[in-house]
N, C-alpha and C. Protein backbone atom coordinates (compact mmCIF):
# COMPACT_ATOMS: atom_id res chain seq x y z
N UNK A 1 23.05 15.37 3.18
CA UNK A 1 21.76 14.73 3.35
C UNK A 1 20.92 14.95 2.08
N UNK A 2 20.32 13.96 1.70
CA UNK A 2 19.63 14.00 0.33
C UNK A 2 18.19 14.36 0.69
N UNK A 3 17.57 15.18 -0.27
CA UNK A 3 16.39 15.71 -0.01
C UNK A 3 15.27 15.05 -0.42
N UNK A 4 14.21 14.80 -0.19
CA UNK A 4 13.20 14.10 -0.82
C UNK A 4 12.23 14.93 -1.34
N UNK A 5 11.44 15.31 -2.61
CA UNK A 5 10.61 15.85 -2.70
C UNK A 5 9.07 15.53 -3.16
N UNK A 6 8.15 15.59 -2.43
CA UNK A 6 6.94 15.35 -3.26
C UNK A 6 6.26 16.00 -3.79
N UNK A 7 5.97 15.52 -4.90
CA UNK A 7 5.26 16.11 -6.26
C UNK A 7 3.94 16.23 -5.53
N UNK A 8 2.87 17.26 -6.36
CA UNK A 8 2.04 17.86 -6.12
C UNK A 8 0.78 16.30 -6.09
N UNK A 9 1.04 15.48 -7.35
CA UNK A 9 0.09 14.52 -7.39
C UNK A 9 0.39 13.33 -6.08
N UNK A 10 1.53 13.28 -5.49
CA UNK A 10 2.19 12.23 -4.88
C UNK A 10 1.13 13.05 -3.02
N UNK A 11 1.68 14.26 -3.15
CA UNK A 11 0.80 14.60 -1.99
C UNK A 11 -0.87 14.46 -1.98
N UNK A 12 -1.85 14.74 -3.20
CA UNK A 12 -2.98 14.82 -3.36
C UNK A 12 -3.27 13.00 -3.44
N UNK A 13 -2.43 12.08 -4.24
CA UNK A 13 -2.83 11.04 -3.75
C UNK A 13 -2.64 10.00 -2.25
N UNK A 14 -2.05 11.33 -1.59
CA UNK A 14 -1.66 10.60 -0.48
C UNK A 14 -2.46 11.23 0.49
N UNK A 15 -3.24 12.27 0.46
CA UNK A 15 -4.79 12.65 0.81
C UNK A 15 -5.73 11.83 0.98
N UNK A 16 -6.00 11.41 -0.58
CA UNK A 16 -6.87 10.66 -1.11
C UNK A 16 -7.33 9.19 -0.10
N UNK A 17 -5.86 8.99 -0.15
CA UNK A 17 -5.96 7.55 0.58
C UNK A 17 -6.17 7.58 2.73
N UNK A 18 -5.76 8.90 2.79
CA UNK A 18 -5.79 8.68 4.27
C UNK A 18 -7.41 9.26 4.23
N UNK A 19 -8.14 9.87 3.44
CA UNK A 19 -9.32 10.18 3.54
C UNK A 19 -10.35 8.81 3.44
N UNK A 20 -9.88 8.08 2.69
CA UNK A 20 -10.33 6.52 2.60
C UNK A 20 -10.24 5.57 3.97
N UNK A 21 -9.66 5.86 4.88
CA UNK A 21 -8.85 5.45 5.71
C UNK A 21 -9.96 6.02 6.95
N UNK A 22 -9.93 7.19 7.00
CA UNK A 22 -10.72 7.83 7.54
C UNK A 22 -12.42 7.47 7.90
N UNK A 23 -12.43 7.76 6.63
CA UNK A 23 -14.33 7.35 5.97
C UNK A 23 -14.48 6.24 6.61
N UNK A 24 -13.53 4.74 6.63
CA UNK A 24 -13.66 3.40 6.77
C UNK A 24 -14.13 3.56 8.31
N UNK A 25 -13.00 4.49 9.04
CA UNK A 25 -13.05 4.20 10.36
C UNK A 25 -14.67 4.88 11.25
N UNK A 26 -15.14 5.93 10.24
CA UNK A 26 -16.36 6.20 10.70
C UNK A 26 -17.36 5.51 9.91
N UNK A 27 -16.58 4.33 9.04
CA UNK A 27 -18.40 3.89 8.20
C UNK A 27 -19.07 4.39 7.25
N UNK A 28 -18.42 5.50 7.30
CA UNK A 28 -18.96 6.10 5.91
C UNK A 28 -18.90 5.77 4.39
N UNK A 29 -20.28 5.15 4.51
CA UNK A 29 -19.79 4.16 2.85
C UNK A 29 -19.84 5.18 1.74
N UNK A 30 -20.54 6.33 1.80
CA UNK A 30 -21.11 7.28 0.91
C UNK A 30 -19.32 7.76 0.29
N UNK A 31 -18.38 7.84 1.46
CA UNK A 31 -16.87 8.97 0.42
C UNK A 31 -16.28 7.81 0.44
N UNK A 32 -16.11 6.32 1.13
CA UNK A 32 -15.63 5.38 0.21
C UNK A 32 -15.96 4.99 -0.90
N UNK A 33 -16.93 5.06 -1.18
CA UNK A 33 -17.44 4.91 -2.65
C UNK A 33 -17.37 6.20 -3.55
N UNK A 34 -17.01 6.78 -3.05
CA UNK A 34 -16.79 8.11 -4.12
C UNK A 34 -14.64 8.04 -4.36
N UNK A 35 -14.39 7.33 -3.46
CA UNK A 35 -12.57 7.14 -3.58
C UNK A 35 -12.04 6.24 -4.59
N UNK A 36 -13.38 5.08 -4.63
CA UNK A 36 -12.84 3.71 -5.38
C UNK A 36 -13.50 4.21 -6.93
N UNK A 37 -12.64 3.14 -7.70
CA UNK A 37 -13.07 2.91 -9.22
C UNK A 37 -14.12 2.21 -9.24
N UNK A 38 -15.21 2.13 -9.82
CA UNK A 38 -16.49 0.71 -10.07
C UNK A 38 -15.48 -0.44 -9.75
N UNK A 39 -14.51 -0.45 -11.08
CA UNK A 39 -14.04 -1.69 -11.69
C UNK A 39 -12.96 -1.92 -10.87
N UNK A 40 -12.95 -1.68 -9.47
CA UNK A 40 -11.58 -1.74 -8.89
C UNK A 40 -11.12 -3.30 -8.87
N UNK A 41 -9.66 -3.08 -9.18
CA UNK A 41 -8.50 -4.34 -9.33
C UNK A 41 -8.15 -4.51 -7.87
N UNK A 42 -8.44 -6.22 -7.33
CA UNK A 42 -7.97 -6.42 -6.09
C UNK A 42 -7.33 -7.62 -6.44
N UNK A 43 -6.39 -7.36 -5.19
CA UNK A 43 -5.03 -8.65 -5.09
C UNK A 43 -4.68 -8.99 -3.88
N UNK A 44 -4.68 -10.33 -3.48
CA UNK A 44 -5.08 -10.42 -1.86
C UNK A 44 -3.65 -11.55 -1.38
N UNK A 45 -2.76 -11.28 -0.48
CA UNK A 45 -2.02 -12.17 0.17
C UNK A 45 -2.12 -12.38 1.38
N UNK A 46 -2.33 -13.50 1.96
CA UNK A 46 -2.30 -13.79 3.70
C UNK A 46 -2.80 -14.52 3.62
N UNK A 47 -4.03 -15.03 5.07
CA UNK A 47 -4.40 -16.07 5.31
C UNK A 47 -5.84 -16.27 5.01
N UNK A 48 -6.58 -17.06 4.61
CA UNK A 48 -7.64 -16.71 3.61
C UNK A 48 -9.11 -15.84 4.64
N UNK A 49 -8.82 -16.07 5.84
CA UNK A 49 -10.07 -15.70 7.33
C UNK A 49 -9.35 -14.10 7.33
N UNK A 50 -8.05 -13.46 6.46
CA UNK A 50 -8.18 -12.04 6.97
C UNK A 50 -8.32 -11.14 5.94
N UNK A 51 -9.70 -11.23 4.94
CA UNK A 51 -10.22 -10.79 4.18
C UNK A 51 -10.51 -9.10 4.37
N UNK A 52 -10.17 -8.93 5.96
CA UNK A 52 -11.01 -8.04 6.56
C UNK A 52 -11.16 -6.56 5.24
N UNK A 53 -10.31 -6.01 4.80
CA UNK A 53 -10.60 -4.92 3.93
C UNK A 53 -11.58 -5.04 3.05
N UNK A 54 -11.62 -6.62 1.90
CA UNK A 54 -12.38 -6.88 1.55
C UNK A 54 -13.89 -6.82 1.76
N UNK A 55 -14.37 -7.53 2.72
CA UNK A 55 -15.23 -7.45 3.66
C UNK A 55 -16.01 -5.88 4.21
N UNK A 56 -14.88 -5.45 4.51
CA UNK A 56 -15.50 -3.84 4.43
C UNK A 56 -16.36 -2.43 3.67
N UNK A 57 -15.08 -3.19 2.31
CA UNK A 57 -15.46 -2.44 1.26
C UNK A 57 -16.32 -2.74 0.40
N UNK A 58 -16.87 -4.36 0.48
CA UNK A 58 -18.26 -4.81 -0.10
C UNK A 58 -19.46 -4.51 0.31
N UNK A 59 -19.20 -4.41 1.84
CA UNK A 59 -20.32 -4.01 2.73
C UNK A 59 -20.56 -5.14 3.38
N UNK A 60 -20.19 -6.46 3.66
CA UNK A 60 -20.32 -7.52 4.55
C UNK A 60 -19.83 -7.49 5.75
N UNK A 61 -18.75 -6.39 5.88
CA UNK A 61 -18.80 -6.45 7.87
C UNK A 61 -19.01 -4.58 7.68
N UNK A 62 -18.96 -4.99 9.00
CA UNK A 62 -19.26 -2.90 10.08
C UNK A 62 -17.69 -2.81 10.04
N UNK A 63 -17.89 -1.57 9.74
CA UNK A 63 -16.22 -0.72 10.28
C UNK A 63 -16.00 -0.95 11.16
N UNK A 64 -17.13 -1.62 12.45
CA UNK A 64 -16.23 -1.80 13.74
C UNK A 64 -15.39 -3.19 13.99
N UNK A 65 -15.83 -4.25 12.75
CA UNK A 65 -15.41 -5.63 12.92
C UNK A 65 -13.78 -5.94 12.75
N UNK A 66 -12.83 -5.06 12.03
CA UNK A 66 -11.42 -5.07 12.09
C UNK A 66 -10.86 -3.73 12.12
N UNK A 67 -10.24 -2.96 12.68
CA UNK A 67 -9.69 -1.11 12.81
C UNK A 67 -8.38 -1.39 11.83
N UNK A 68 -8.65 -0.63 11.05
CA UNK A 68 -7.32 -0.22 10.07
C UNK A 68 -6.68 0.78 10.27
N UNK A 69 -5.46 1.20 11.54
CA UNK A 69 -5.01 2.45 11.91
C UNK A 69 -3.57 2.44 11.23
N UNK A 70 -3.82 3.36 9.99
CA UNK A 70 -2.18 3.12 9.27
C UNK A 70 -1.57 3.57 9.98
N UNK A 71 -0.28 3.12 10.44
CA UNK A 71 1.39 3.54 10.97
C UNK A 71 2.22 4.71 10.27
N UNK A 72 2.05 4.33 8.99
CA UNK A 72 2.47 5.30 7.69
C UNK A 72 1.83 5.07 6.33
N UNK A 73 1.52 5.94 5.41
CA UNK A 73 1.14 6.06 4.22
C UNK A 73 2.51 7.51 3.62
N UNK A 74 2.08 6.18 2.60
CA UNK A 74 3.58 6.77 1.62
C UNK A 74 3.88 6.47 0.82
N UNK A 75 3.32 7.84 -0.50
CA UNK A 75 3.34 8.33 -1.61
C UNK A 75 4.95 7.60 -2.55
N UNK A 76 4.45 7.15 -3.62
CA UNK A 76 5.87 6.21 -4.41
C UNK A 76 5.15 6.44 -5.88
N UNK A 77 5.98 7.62 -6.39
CA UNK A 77 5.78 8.37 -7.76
C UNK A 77 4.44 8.85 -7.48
N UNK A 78 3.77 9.15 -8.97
CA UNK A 78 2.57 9.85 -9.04
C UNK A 78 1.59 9.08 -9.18
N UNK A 79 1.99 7.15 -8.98
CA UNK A 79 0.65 6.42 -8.76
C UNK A 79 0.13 5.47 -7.82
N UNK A 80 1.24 5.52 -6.99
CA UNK A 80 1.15 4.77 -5.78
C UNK A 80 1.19 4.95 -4.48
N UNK A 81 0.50 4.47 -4.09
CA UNK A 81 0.51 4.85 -1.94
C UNK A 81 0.94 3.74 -1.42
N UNK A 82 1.89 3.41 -0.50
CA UNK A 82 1.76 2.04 0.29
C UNK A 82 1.59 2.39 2.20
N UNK A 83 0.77 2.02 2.16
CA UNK A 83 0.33 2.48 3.53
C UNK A 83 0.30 1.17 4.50
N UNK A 84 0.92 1.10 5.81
CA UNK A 84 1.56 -0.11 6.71
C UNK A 84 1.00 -0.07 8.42
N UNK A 85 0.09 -1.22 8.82
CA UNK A 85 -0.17 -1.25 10.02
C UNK A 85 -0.05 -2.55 10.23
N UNK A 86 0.25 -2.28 11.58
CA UNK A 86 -0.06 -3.59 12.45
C UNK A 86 -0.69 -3.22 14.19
N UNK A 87 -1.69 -4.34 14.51
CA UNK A 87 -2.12 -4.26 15.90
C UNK A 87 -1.77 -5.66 16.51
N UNK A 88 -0.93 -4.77 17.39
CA UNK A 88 -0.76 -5.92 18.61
C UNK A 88 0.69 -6.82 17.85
N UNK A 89 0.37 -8.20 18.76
CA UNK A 89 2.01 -9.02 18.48
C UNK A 89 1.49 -9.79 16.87
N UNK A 90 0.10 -9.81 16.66
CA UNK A 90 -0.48 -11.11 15.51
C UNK A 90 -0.51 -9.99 14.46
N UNK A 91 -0.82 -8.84 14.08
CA UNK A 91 -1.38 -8.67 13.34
C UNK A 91 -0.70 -7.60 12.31
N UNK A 92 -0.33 -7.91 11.10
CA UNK A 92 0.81 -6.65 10.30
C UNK A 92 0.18 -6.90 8.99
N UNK A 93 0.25 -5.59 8.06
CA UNK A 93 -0.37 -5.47 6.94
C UNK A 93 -0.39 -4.20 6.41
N UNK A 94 0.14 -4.62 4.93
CA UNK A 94 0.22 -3.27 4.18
C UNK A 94 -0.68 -4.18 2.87
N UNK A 95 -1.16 -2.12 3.17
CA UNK A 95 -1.59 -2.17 1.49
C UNK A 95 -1.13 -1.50 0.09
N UNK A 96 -1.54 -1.81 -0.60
CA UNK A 96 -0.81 -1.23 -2.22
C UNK A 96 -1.95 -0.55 -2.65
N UNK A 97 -2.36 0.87 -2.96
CA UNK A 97 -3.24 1.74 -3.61
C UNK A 97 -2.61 2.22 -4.94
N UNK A 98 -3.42 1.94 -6.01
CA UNK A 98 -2.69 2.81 -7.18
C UNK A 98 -4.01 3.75 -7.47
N UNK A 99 -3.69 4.54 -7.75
CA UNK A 99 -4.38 5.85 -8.23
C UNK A 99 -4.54 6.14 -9.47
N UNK A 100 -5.29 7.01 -9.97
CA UNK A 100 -5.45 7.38 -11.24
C UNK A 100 -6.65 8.69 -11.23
N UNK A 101 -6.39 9.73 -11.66
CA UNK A 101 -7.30 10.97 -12.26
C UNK A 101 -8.51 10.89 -10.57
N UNK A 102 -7.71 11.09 -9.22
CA UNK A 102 -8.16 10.94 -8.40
C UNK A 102 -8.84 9.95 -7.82
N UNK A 103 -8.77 8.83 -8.41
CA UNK A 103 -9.66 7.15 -7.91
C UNK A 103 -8.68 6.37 -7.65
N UNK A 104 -9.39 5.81 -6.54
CA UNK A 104 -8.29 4.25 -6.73
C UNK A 104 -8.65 3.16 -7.51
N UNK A 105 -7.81 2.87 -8.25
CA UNK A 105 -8.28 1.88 -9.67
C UNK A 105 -7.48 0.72 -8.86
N UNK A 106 -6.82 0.35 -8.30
CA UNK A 106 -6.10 -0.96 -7.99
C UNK A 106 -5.78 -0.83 -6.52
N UNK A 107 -5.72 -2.22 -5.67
CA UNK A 107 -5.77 -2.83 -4.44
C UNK A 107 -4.70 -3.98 -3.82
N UNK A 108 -3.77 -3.78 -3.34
CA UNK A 108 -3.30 -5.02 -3.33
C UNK A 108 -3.15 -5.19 -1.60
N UNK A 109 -3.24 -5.86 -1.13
CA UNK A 109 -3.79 -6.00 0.63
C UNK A 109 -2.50 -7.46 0.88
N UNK A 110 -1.65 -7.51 1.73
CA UNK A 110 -1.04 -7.94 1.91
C UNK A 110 -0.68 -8.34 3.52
N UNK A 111 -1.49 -9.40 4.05
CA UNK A 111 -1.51 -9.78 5.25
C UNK A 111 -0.44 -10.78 6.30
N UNK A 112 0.05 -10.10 7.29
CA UNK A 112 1.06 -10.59 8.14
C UNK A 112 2.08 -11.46 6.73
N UNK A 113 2.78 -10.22 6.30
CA UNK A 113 3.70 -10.70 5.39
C UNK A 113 4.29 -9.34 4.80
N UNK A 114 5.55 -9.82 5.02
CA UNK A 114 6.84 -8.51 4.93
C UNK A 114 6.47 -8.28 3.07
N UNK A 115 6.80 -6.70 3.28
CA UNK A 115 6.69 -6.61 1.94
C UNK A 115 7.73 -5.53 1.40
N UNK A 116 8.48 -5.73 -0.11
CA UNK A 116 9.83 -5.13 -0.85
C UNK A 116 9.27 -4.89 -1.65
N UNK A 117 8.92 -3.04 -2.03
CA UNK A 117 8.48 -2.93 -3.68
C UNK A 117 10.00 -1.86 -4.28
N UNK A 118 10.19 -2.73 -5.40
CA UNK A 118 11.02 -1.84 -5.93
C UNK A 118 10.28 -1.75 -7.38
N UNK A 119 11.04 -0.40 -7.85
CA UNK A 119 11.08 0.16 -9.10
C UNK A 119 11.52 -0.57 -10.42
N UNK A 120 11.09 -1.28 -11.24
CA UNK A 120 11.76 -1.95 -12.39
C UNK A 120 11.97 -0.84 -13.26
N UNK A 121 13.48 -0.69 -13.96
CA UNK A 121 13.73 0.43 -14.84
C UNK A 121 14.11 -0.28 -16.04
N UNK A 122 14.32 0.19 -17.09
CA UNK A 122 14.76 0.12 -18.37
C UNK A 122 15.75 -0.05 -18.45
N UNK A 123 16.84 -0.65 -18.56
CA UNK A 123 18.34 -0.90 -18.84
C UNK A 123 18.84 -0.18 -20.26
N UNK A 124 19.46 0.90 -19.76
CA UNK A 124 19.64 1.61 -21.77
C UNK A 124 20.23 0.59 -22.24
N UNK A 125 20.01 0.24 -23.69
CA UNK A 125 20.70 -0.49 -24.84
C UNK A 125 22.29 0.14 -24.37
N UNK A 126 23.03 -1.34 -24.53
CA UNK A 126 24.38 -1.24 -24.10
C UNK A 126 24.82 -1.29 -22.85
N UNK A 127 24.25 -0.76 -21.66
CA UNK A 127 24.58 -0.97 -20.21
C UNK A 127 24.62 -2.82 -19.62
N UNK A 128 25.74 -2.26 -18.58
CA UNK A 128 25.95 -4.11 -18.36
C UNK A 128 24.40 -4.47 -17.45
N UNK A 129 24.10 -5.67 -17.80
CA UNK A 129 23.34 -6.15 -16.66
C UNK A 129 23.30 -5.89 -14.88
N UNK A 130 24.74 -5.63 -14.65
CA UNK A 130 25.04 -5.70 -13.21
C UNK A 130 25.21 -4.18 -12.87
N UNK A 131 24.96 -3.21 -13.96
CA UNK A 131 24.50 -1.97 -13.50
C UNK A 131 24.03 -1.37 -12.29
N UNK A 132 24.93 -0.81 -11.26
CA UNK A 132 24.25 -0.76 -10.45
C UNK A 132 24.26 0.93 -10.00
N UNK A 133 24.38 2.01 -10.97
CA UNK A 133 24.53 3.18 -10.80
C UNK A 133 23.93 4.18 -9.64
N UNK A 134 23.93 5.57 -9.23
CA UNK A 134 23.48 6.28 -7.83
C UNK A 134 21.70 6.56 -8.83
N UNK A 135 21.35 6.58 -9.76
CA UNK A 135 20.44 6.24 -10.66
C UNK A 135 19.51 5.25 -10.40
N UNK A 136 19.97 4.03 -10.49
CA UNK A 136 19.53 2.38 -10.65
C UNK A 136 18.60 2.53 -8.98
N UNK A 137 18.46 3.20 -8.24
CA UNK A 137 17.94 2.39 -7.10
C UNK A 137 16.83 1.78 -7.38
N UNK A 138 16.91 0.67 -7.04
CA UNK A 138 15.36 -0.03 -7.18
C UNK A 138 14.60 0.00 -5.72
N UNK A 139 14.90 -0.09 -4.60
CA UNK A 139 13.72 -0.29 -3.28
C UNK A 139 13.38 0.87 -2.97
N UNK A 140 12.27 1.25 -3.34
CA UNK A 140 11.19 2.32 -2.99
C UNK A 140 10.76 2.05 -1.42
N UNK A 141 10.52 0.63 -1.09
CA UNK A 141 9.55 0.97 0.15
C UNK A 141 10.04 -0.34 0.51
N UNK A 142 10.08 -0.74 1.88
CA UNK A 142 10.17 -1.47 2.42
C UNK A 142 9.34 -1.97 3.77
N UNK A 143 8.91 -3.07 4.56
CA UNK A 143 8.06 -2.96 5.59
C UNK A 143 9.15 -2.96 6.71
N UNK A 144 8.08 -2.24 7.76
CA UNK A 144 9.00 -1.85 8.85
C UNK A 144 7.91 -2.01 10.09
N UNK A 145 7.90 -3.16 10.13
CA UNK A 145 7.05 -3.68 11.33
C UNK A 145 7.59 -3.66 12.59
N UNK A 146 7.73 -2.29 13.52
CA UNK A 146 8.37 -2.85 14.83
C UNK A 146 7.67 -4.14 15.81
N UNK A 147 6.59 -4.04 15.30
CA UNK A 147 6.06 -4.53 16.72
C UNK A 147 6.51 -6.21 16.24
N UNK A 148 6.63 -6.63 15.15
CA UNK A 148 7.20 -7.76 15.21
C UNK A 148 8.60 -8.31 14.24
N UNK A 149 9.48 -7.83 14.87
CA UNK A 149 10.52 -8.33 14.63
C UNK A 149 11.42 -9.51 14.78
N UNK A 150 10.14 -9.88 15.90
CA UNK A 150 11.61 -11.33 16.37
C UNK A 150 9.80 -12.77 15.34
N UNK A 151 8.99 -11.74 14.94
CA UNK A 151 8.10 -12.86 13.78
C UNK A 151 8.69 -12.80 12.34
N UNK A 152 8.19 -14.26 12.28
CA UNK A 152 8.79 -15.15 11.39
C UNK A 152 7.32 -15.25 10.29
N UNK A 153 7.74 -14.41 9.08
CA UNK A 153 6.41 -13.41 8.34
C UNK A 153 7.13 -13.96 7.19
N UNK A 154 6.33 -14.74 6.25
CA UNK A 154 6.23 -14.58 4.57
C UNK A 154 6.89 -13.51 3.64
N UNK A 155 8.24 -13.12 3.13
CA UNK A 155 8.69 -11.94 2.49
C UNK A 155 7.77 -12.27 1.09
N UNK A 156 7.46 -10.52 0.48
CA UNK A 156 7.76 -10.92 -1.33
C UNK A 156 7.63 -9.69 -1.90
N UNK A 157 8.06 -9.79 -2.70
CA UNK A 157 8.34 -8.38 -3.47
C UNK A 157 7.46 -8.18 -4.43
N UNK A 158 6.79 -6.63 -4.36
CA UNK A 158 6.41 -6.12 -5.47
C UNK A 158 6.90 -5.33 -6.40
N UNK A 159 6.92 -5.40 -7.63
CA UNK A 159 7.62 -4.91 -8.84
C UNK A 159 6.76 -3.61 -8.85
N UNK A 160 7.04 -2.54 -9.26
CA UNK A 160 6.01 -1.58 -9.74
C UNK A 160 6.78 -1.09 -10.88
């Protein structure tokens, strides 16, 4: 059995983000705004009415207008979180947090739509293209929506 280990920053940013998570669900705009960057980078997929994170984090709806109860959050190297919910039979969504010197500098919100992030690596000079070594893994994370499996959801992959 192969062991997994997380690094000290992979756990502290994976704090970070369920504390964000947290704050949202009591409203507390004061430690969401102490989590995010000013200049935070957002990237939005789904249907254009499920803005809801958006919306939250501008201050245009109440924490009580959509519940964000992550399923799992989970740390991918020392700059990324991808954290995955869904409520009920309609509703599935992960998000993409990247981190930096304790902030979240980047956003990517990805609504009722399966999501594949793998790792892009460097190919050493000389290795074949079709390289596929115990090294090479590329899928870090994958979505794992039980509650809808027999739905018929938008795939796409993120590169990190």
């Amino acid at each position: 059995m192969e062991e997994i280990y997380e690094s000290e920053q992979e756990i502290n940013n994976q704090a970070i983000v369920a504390t964000l998570y947290e704050a949202l669900a009591r409203g507390n705009t004061k430690n969401v705004a102490g989590i995010l960057a000013t200049d935070l980078e957002w990237w939005f997929h789904g249907p254009q009415n499920c803005h809801h994170m958006m919306r939250m984090l501008t201050g245009e709806a109440i924490h009580t207008e959509f519940k964000f109860a992550p399923r799992s959050i989970t740390p991918i190297g020392d700059e990324i979180v991808v954290v995955e919910g869904y409520e009920g039979a309609n509703v599935y969504w992960v998000h993409v947090w990247a981190l930096k010197d304790g902030l979240i500098t980047q956003f990517r919100e990805y609504f009722n739509t399966w999501l594949t992030v793998k790792e892009l690596k460097v190919r050493p000079v000389g290795w074949p293209f079709g390289w596929a070594g115990k090294d090479n893994r590329s899928t870090v994370w994958r979505s794992q929506p039980r509650d809808l499996f027999r739905r018929s959801l938008p795939g796409l992959m993120l590169a990190i």
